[in-house]
C-alpha atoms as a PDB file:
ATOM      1  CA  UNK A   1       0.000   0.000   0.000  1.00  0.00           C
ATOM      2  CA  UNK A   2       1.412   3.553  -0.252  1.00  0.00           C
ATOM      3  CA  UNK A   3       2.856   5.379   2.699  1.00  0.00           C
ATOM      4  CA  UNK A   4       1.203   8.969   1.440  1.00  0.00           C
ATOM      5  CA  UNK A   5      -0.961   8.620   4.038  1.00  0.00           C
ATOM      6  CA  UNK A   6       0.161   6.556   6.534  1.00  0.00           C
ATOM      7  CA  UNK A   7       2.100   7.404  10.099  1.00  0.00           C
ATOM      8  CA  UNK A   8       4.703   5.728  12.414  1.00  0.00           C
ATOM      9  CA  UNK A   9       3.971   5.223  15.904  1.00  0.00           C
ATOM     10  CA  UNK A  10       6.624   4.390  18.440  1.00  0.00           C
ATOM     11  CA  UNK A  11       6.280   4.032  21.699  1.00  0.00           C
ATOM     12  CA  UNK A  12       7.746   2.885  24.938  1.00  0.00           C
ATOM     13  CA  UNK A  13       6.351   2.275  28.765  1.00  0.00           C
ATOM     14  CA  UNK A  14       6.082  -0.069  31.765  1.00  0.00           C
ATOM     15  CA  UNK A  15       4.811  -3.624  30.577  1.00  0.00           C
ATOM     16  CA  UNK A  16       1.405  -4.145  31.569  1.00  0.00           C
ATOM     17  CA  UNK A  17      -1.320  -6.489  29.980  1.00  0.00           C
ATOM     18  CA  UNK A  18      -3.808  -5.109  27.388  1.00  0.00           C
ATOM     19  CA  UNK A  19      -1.288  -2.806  25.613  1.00  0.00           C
ATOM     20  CA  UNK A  20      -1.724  -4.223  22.501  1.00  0.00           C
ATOM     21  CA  UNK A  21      -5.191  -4.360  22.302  1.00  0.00           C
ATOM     22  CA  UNK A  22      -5.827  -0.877  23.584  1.00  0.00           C
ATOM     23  CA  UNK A  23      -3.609   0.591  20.396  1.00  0.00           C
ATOM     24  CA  UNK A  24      -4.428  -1.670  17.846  1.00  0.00           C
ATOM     25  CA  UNK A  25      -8.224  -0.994  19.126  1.00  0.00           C
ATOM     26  CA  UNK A  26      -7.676   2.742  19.065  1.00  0.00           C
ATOM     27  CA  UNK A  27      -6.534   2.402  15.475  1.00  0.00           C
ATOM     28  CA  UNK A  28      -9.454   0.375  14.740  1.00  0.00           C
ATOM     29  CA  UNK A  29     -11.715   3.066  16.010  1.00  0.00           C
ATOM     30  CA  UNK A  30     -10.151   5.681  13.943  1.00  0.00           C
ATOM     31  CA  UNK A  31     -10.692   3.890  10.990  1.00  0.00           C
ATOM     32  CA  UNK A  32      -6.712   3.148  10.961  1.00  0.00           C
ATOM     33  CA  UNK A  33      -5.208  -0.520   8.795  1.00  0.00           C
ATOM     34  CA  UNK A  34      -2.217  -1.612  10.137  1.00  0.00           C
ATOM     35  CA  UNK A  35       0.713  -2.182   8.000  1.00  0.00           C
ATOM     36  CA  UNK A  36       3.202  -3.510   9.864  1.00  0.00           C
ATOM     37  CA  UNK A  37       3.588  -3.533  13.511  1.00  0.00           C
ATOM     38  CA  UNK A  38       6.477  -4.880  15.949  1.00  0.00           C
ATOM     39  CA  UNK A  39       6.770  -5.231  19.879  1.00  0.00           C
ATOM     40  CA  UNK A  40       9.362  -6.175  22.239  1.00  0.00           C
ATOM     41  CA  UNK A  41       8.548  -6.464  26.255  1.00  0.00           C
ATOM     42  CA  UNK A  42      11.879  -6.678  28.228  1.00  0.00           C
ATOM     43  CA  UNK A  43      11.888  -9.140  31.007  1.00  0.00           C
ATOM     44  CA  UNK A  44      14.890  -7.447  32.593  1.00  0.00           C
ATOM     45  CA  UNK A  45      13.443  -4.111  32.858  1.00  0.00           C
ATOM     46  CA  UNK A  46       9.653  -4.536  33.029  1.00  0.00           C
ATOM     47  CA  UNK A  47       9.515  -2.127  29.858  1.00  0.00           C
ATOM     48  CA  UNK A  48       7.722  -2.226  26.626  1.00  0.00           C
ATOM     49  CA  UNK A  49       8.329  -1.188  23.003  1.00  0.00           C
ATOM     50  CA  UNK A  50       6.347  -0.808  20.236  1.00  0.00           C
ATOM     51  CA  UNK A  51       6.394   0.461  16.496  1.00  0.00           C
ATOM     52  CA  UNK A  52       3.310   0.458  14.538  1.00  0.00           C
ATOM     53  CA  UNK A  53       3.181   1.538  10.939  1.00  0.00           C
ATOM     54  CA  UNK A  54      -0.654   2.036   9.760  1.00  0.00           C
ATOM     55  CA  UNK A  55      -2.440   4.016   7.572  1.00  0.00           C
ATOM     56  CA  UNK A  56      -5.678   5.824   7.145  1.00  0.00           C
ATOM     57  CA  UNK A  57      -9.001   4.469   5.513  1.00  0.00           C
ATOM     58  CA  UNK A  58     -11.462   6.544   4.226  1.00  0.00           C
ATOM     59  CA  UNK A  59     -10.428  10.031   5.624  1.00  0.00           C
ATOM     60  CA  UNK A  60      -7.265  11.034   7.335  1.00  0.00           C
ATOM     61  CA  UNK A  61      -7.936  13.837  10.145  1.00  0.00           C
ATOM     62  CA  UNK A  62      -4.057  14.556   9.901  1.00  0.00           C
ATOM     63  CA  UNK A  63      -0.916  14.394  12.161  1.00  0.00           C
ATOM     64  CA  UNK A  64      -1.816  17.009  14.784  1.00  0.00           C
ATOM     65  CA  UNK A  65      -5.212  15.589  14.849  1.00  0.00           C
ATOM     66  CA  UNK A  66      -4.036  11.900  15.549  1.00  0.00           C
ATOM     67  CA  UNK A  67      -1.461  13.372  17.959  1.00  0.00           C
ATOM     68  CA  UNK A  68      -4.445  15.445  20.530  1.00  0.00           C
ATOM     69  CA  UNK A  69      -6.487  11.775  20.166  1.00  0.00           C
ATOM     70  CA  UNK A  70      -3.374   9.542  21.323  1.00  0.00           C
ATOM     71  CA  UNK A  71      -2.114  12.002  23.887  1.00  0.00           C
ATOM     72  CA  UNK A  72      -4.681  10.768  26.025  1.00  0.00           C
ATOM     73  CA  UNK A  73      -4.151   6.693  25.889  1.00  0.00           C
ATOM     74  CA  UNK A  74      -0.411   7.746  26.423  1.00  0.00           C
ATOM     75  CA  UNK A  75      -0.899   9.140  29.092  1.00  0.00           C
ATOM     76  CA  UNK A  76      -3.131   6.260  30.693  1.00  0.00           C
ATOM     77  CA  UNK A  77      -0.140   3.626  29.902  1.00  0.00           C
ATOM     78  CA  UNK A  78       2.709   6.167  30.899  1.00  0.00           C
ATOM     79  CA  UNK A  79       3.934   6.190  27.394  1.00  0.00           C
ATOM     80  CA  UNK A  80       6.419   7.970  25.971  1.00  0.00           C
ATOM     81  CA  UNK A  81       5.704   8.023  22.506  1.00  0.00           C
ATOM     82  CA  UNK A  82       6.362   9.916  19.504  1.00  0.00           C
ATOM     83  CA  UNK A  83       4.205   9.723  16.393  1.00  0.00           C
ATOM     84  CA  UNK A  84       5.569  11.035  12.639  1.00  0.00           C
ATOM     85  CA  UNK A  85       3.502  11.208   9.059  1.00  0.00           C
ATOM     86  CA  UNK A  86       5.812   8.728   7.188  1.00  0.00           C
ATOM     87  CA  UNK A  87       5.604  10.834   4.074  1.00  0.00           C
ATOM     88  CA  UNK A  88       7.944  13.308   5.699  1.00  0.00           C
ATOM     89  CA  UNK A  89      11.620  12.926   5.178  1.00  0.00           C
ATOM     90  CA  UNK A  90      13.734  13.727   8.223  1.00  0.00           C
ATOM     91  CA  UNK A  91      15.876  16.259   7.526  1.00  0.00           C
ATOM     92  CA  UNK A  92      19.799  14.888   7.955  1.00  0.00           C
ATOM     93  CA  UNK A  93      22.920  17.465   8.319  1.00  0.00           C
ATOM     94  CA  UNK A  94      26.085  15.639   7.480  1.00  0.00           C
ATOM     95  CA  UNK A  95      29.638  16.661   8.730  1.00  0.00           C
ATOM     96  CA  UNK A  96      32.794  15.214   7.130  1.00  0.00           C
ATOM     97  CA  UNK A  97      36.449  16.011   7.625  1.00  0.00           C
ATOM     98  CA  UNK A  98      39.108  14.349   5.295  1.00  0.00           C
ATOM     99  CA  UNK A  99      38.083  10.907   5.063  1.00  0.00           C
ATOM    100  CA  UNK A 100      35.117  10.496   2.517  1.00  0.00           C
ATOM    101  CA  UNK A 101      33.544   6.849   2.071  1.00  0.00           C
ATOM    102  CA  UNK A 102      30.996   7.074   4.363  1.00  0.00           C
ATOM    103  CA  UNK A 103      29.676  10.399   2.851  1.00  0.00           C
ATOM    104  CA  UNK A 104      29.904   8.898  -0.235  1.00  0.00           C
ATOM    105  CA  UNK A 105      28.053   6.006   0.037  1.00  0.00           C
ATOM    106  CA  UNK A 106      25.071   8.305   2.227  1.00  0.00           C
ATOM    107  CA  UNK A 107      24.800  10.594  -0.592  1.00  0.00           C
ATOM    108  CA  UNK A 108      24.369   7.672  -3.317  1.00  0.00           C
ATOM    109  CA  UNK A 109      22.474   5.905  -1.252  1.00  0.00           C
ATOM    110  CA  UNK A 110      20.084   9.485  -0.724  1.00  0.00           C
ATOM    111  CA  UNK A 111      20.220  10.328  -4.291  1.00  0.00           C
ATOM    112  CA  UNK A 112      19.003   6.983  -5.130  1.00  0.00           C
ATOM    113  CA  UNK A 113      16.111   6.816  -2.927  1.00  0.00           C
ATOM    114  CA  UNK A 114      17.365   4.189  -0.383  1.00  0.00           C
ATOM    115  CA  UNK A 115      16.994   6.621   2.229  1.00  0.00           C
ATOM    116  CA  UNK A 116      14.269   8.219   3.757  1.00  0.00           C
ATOM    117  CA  UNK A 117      16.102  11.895   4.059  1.00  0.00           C
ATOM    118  CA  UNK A 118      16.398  15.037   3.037  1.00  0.00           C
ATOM    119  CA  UNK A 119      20.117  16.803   3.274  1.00  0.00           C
ATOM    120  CA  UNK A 120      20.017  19.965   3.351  1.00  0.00           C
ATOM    121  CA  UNK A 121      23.868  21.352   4.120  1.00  0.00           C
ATOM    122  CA  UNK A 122      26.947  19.608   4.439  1.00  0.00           C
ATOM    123  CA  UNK A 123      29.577  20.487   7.187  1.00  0.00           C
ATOM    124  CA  UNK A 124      32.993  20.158   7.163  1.00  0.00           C
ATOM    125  CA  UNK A 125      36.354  21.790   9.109  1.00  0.00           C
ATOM    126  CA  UNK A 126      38.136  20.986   5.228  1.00  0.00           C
ATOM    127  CA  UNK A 127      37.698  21.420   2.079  1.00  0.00           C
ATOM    128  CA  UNK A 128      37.960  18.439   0.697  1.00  0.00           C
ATOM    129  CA  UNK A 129      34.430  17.344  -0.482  1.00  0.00           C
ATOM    130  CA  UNK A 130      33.435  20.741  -1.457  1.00  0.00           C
ATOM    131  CA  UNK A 131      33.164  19.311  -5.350  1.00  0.00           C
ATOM    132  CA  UNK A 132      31.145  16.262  -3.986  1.00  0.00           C
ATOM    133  CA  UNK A 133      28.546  17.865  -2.361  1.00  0.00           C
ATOM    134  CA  UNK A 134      28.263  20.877  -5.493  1.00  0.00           C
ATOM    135  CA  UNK A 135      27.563  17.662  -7.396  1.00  0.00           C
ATOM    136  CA  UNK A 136      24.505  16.456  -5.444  1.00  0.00           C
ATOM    137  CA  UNK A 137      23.458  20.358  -5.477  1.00  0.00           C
ATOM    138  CA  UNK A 138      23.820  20.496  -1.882  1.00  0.00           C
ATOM    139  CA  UNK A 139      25.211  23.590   0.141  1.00  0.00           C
ATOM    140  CA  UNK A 140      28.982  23.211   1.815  1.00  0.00           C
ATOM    141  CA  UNK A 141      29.860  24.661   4.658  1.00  0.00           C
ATOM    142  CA  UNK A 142      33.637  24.967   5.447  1.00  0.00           C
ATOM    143  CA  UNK A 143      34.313  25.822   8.942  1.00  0.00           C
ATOM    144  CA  UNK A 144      37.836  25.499   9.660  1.00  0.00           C
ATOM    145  CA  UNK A 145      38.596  25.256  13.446  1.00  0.00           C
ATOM    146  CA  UNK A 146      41.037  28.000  13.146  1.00  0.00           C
ATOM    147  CA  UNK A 147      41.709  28.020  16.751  1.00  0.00           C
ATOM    148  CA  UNK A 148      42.574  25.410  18.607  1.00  0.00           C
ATOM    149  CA  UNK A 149      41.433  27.135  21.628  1.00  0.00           C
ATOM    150  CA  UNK A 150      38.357  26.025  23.683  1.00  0.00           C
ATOM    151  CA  UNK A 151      37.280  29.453  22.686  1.00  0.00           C
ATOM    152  CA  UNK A 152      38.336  28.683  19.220  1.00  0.00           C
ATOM    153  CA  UNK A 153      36.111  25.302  19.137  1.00  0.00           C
ATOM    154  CA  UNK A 154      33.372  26.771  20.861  1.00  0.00           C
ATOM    155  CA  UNK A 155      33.136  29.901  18.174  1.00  0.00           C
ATOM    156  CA  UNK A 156      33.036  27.096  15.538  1.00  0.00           C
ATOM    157  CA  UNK A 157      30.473  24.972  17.265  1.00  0.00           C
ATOM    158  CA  UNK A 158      28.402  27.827  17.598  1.00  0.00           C
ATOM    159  CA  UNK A 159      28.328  28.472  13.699  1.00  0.00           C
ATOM    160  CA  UNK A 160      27.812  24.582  13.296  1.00  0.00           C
ATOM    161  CA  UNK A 161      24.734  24.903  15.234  1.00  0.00           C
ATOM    162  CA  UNK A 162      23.473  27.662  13.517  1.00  0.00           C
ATOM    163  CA  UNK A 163      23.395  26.057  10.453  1.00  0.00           C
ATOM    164  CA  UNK A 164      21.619  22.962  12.086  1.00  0.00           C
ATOM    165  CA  UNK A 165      18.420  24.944  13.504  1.00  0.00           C
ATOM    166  CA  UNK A 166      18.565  26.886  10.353  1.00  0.00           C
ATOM    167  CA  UNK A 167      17.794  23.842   8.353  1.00  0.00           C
ATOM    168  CA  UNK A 168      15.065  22.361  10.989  1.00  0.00           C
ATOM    169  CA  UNK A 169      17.709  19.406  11.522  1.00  0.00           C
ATOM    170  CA  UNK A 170      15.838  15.617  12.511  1.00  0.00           C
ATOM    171  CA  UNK A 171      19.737  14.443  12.486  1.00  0.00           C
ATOM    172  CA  UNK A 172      23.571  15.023  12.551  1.00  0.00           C
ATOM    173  CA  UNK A 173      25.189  12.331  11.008  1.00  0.00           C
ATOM    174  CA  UNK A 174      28.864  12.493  11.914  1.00  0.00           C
ATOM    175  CA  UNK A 175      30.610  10.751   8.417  1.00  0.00           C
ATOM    176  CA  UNK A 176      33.571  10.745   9.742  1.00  0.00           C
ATOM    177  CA  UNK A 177      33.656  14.073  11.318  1.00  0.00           C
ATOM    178  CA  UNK A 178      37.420  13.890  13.258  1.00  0.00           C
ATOM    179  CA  UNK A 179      36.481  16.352  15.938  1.00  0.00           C
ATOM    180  CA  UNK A 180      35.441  15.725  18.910  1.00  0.00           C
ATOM    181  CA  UNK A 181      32.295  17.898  19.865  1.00  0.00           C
ATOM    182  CA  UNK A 182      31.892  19.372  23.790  1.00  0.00           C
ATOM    183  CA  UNK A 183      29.603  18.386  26.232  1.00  0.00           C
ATOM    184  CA  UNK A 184      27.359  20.970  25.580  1.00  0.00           C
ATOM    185  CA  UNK A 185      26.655  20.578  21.748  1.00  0.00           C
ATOM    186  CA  UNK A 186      26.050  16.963  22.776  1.00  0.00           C
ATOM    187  CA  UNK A 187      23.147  17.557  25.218  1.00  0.00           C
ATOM    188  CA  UNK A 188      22.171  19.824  22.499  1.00  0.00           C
ATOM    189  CA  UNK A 189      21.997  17.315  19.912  1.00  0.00           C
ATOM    190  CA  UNK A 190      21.085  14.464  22.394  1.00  0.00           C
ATOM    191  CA  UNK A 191      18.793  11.649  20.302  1.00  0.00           C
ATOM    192  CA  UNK A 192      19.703  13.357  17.396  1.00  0.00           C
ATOM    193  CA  UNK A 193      23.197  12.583  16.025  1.00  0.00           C
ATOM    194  CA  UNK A 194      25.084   9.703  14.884  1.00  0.00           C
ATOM    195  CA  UNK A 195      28.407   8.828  14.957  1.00  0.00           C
ATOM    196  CA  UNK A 196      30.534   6.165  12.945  1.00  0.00           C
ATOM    197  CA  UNK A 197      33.831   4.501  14.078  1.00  0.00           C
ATOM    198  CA  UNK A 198      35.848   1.031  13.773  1.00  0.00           C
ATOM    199  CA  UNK A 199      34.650  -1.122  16.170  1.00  0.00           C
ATOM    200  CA  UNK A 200      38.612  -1.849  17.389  1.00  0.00           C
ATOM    201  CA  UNK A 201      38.100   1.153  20.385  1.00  0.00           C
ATOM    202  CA  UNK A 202      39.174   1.321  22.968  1.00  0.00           C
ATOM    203  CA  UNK A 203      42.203  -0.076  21.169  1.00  0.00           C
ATOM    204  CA  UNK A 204      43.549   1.317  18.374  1.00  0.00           C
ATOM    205  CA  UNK A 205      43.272   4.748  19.098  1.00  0.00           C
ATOM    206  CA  UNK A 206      44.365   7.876  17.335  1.00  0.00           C
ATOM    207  CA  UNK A 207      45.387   7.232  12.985  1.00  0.00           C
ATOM    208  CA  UNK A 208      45.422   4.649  11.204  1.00  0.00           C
ATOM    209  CA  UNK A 209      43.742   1.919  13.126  1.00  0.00           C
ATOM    210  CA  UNK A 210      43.669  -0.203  10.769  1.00  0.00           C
ATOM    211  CA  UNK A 211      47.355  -0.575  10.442  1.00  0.00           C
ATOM    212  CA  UNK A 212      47.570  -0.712  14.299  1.00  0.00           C
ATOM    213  CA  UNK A 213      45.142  -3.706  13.888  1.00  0.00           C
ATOM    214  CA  UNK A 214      47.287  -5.264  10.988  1.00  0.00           C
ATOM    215  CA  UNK A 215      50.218  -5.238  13.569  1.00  0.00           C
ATOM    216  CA  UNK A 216      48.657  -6.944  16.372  1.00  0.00           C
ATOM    217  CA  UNK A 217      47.125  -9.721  13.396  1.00  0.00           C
ATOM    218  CA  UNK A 218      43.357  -9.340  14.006  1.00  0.00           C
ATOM    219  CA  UNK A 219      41.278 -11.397  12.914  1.00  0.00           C
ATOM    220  CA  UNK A 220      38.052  -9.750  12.530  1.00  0.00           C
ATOM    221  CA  UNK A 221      37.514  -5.811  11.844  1.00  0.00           C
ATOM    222  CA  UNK A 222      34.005  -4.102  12.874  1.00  0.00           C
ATOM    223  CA  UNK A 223      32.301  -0.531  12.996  1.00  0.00           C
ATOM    224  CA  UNK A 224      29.270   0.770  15.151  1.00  0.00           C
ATOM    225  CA  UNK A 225      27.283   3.252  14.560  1.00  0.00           C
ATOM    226  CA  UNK A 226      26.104   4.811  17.721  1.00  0.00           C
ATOM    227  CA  UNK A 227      24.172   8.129  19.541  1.00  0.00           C
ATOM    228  CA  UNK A 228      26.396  10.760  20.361  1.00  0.00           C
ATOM    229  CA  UNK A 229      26.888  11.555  24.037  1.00  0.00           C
ATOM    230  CA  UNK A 230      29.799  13.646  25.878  1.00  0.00           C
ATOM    231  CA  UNK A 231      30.997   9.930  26.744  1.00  0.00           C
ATOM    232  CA  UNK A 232      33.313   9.609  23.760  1.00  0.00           C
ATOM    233  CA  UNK A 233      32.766   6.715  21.664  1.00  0.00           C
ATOM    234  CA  UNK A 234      30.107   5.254  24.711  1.00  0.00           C
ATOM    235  CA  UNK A 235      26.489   6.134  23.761  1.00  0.00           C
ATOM    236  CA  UNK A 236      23.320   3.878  22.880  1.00  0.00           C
ATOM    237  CA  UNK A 237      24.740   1.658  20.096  1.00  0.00           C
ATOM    238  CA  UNK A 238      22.431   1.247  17.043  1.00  0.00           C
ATOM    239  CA  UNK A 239      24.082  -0.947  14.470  1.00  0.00           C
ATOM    240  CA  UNK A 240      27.563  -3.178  14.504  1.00  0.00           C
ATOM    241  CA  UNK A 241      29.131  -5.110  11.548  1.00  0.00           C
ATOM    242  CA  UNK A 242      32.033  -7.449  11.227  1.00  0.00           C
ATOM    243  CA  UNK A 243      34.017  -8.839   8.702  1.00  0.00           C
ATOM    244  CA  UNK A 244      36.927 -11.291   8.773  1.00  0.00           C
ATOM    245  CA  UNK A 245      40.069 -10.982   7.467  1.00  0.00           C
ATOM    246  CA  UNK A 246      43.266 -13.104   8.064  1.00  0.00           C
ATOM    247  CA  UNK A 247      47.348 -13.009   7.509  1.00  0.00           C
ATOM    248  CA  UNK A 248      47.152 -12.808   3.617  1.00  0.00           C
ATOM    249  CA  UNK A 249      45.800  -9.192   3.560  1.00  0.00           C
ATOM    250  CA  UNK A 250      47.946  -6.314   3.458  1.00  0.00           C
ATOM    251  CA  UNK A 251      47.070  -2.910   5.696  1.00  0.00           C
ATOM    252  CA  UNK A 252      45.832  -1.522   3.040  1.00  0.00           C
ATOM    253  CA  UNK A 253      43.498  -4.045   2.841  1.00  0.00           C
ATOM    254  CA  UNK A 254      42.037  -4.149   5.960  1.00  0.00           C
ATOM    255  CA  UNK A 255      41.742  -0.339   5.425  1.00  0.00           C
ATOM    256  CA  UNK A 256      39.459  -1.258   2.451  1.00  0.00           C
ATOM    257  CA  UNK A 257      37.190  -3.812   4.386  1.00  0.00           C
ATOM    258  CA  UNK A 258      37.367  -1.378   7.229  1.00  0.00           C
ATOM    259  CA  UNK A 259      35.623   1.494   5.550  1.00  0.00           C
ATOM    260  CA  UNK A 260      33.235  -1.115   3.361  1.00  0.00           C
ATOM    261  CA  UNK A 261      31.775  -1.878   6.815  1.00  0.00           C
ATOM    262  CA  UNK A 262      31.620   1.683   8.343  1.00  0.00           C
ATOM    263  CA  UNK A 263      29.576   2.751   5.557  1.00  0.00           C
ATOM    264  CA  UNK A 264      27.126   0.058   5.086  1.00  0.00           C
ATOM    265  CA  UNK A 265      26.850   0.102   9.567  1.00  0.00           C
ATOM    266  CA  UNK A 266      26.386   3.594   9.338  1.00  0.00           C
ATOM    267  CA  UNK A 267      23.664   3.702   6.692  1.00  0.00           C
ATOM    268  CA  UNK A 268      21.755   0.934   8.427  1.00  0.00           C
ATOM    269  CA  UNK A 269      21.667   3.326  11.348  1.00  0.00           C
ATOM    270  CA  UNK A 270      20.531   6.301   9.795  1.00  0.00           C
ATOM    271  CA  UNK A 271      17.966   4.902   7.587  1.00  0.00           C
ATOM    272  CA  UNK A 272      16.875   2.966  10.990  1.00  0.00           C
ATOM    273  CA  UNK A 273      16.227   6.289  12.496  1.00  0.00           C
ATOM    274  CA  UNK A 274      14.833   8.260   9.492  1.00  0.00           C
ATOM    275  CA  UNK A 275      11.978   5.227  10.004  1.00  0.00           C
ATOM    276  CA  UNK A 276      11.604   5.257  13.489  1.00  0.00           C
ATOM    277  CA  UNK A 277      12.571   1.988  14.514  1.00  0.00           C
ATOM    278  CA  UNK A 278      14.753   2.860  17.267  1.00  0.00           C
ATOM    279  CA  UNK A 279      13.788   3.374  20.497  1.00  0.00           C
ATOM    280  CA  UNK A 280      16.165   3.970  23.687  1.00  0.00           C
ATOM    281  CA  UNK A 281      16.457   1.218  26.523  1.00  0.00           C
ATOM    282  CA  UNK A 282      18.251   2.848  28.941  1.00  0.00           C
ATOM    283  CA  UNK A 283      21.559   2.845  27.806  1.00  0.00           C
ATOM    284  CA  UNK A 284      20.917   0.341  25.427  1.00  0.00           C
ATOM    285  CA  UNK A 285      18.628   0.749  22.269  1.00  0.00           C
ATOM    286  CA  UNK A 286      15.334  -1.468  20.901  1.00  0.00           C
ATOM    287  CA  UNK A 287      15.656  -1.480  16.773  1.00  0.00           C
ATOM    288  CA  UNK A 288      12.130  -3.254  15.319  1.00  0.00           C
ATOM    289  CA  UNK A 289      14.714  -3.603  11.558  1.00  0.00           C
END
């Protein structure tokens, strides 16, 4: 069926019987079919999750509508829920610094309709994709971090964040973005930006990991795509991959692999979240793929 009218609830509180039937007999009542619908209760922390993708039949009172009605079987479950038209495209800001592939493969993948986005700027502290991102007709901004000052990285994280609530940002994806961003940008971006690295950490630290990796002979290489928190490197994971590799491969190599799997991890997580599948567990997240 098409999605033109059709809406994505998610939703999350404590488990409790007859949670199921009172949404799926709310939707009922508004005249709602179900497309798809997933649940998850967790025995460990007496919480339930939910995503249910349905669409309207014979009249569709609209998003803010649905949203008044809901509020107030939410609020009998304790739910904290969130509910999106699914014809909407979240709006994703991308930041890059001199390592490409996993912009790349986002913008391909956006340009050929695999994700359910809309990019409006590009951010970077280098030049280097400037060409890129002209090609997909997509503004870059360069905003070198000049000074290497805390005042110096706070001027330039105060530009960044203009041009994120300019553009109404859903998302930051960080593609690779080789700065680390303060505590406070994080809490302002909590929920709402992902980050990308190999999956080696806490090893392997600092460049070239992958040759690090090559040195101690791994034997598998990994990325995870994950929320940003000011916990470097620590926050809700959303998606890990792995390949294997063994003595025959050079560095260069496992480089190759290396980025293959950041890019296809980190797509899986943003396309995950443009569809709101993912819902946060603590520190842990619920995906319904």
């Amino acid at each position: 069926m098409s999605t033109e009218h059709s809406f994505y609830l998610k939703l999350s509180c404590p488990d409790r019987p007859g949670i199921v039937y009172a949404i799926s007999g709310f939707l009922f009542n508004l005249g709602a079919n179900i497309l798809d619908s997933a649940q998850f209760g967790d025995s460990h922390t007496g919480e339930f999750f939910m995503r249910v993708h349905f669409q309207q039949v014979g009249g569709d009172p609209g998003l803010d509508a649905l949203r008044k009605t809901f509020a107030e079987l939410a609020d009998e479950f304790g739910m904290r829920w969130e509910l999106h038209d699914a014809s909407v495209k979240l709006r994703v800001v991308i930041m890059v610094s001199k390592i490409g592939h996993c912009l790349n493969d986002l913008l391909f993948r956006y340009r050929t309709g695999q994700l359910q986005i809309e990019i409006p700027a590009i951010v970077s502290n280098h030049k280097d994709f400037y060409q890129l991102a002209a090609s997909y007709d997509i503004p870059f901004h360069h905003l070198p971090l000049l000074n290497a000052t805390a005042e110096g990285k706070a001027a330039q994280e105060v530009r960044v964040m203009e041009i994120v609530d300019q553009h109404d940002t859903d998302l930051v994806v960080l593609a690779r973005y080789m700065q680390i961003l303060s505590a406070d940008m994080c809490e302002k971006l909590a929920g709402r930006a992902i980050n990308i690295h190999h999956s080696f950490l806490p090893s392997f630290k600092g460049t070239k990991p992958y040759y690090q990796a090559f040195d101690h002979g791994v034997k598998l290489i990994g990325a995870t795509a994950h929320y940003v928190t000011s916990d470097l490197d620590e926050g809700s994971i959303i998606e890990q991959e792995v390949e294997r590799v063994d003595h025959n491969m050079t560095p260069e190599q496992l480089t190759s692999i290396g980025r293959d799997v950041e890019c296809v991890t980190l797509a899986r997580a943003v396309k995950w979240h443009a569809e709101h599948r993912i819902l946060l567990n603590g520190h842990k997240t619920v995906v319904f793929r």
